[in-house]
Protein backbone atom coordinates (compact mmCIF):
# COMPACT_ATOMS: atom_id res chain seq x y z
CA UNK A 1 107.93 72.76 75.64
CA UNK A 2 104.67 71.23 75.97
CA UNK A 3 103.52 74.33 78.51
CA UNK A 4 104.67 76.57 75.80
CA UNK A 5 102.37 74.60 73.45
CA UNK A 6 99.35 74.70 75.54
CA UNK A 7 99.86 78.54 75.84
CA UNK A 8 99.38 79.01 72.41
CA UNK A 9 96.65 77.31 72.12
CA UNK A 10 95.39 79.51 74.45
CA UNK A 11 97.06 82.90 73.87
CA UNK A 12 97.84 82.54 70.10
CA UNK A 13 100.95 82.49 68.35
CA UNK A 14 102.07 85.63 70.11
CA UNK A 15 102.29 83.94 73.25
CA UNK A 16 105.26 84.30 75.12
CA UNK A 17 107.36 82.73 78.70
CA UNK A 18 107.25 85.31 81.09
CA UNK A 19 107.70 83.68 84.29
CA UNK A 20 108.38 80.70 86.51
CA UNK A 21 107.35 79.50 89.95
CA UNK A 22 107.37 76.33 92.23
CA UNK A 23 103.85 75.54 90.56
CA UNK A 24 103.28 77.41 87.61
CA UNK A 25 104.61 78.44 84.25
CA UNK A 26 103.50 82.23 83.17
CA UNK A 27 102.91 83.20 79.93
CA UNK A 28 101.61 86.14 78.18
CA UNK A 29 100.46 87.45 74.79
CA UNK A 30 100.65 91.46 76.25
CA UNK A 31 96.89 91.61 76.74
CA UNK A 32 96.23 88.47 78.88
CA UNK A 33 98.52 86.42 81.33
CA UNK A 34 97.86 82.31 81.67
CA UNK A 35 98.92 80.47 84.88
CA UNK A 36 99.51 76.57 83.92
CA UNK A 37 100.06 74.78 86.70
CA UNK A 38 103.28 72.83 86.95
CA UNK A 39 101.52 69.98 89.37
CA UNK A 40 98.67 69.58 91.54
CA UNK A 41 100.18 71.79 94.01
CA UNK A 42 99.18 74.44 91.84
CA UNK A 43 96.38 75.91 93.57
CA UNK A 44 94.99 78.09 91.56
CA UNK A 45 91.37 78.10 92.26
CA UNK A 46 92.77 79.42 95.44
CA UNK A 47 94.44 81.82 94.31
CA UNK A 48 91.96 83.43 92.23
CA UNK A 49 89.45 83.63 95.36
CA UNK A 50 91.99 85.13 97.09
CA UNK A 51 92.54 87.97 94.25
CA UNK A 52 88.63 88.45 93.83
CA UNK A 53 88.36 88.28 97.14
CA UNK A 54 91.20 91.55 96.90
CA UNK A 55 89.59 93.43 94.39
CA UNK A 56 86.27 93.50 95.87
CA UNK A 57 88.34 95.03 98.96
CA UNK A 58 89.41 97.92 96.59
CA UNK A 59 93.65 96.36 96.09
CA UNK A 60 94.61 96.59 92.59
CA UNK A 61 95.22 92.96 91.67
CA UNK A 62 95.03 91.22 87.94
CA UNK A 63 91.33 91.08 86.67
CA UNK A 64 90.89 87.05 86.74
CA UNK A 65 88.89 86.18 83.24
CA UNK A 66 88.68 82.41 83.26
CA UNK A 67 90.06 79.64 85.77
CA UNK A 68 89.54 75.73 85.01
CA UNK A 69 91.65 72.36 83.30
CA UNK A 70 92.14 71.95 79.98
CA UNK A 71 91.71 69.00 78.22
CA UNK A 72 94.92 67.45 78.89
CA UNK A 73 93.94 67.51 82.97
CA UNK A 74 96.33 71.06 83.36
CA UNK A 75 94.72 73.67 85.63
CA UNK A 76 95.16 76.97 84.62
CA UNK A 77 93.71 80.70 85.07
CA UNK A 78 93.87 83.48 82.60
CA UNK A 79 94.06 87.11 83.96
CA UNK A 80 94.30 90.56 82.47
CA UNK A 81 97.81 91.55 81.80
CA UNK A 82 99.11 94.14 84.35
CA UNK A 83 102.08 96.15 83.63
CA UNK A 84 104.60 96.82 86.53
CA UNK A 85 107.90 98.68 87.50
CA UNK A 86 110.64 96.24 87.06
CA UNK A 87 112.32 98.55 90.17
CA UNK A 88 110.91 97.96 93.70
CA UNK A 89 108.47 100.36 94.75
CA UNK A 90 109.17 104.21 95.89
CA UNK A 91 109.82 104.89 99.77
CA UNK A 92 105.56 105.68 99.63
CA UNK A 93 105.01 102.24 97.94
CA UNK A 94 105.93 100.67 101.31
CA UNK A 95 103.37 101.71 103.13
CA UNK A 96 100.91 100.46 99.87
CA UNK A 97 101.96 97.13 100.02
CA UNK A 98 101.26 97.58 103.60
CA UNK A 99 98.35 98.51 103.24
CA UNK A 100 97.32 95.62 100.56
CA UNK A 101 99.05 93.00 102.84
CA UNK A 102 96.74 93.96 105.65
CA UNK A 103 93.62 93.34 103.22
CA UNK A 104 94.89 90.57 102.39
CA UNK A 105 95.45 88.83 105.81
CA UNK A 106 91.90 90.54 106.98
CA UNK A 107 90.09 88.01 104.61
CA UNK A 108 87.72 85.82 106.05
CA UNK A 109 89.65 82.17 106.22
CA UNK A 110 89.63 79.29 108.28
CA UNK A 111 92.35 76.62 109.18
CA UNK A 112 96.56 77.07 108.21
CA UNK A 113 99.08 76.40 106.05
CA UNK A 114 98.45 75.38 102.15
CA UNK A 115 95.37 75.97 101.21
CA UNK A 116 92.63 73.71 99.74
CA UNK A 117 92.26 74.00 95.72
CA UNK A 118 88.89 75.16 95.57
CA UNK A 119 87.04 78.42 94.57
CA UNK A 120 85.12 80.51 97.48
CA UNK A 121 86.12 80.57 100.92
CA UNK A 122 89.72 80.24 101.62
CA UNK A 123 90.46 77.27 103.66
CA UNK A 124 94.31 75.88 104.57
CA UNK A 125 94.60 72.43 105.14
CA UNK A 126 95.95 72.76 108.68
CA UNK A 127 94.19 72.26 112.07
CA UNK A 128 96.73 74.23 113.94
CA UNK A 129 99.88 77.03 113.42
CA UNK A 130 102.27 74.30 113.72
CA UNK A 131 100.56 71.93 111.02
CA UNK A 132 100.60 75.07 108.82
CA UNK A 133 104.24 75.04 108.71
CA UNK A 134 104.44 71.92 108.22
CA UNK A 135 102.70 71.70 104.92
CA UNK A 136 104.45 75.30 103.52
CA UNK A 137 107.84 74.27 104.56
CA UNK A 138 107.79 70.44 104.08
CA UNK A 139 111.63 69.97 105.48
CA UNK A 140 110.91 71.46 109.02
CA UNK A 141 111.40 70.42 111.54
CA UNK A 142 114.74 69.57 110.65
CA UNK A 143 116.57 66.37 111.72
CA UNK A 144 112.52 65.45 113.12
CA UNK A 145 113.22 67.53 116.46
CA UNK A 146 110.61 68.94 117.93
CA UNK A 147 109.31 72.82 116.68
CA UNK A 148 109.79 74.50 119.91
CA UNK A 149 113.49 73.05 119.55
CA UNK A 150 114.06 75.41 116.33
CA UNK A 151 112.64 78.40 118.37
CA UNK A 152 115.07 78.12 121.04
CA UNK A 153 118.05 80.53 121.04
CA UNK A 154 121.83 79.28 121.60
């Protein structure tokens, strides 16, 4: 309730839920969308280099209006609403997200993993592949074997 409250303080009393993640809380009033961040894994001055960083590549991604904490410490970002097919994309959409996913992994970056909550360059946290995994799926290795271990076939 309290992200809902923040959103209209924000948004306005039109302000509605539209979605939930791991991190965030989405809401929108039909003419903006507003990203609070759940916790401080949230990293949404990440994410909004990474979608600047997309646009000025020529993908189609939310225009990003404002990023930053509000006075109760809660990161957020406000974006331009973008309407979308509730369907999944047409047999030629396929080869668009494609397209957008090579752009995407074609951005200049350094390190693995999670990335650092900052604006700019886009930097994971990880020295190595392996370290990557680590910090975007926190339970593996399972049972603390070894990585090459979960690689191996029966």
């Amino acid at each position: 309730m309290r992200l809902e409250a923040e959103a209209r303080t924000l948004l306005g009393p039109t302000a509605r839920f539209l979605a939930a993640g791991a991190t965030c809380e989405v809401y929108t009033d039909g003419e903006q969308v507003l990203r609070l961040a759940r916790s401080p894994e949230a990293r949404l001055s990440s994410q909004v280099a990474v979608m600047r960083a997309l646009s000025a590549a020529g993908v189609p991604v939310p225009e990003v209006l404002e990023v930053g904490m509000l006075s109760s410490g809660q990161a957020f970002s406000l974006e331009r609403f973008m309407a979308g097919a509730d369907a999944g994309p047409l047999r030629a959409g396929w080869g668009d997200l494609g397209r957008r996913l090579r752009v995407l992994h074609a951005l200049p970056h350094a390190g693995f993993g999670l990335l650092e909550d900052r604006a700019g360059d886009v930097q994971g946290i990880a020295a190595t592949p392996a370290g990557g995994l680590r910090t975007r799926l926190r339970s593996w290795p399972f049972n603390a074997g070894q990585l090459q271990g979960h690689m191996d076939s029966d």
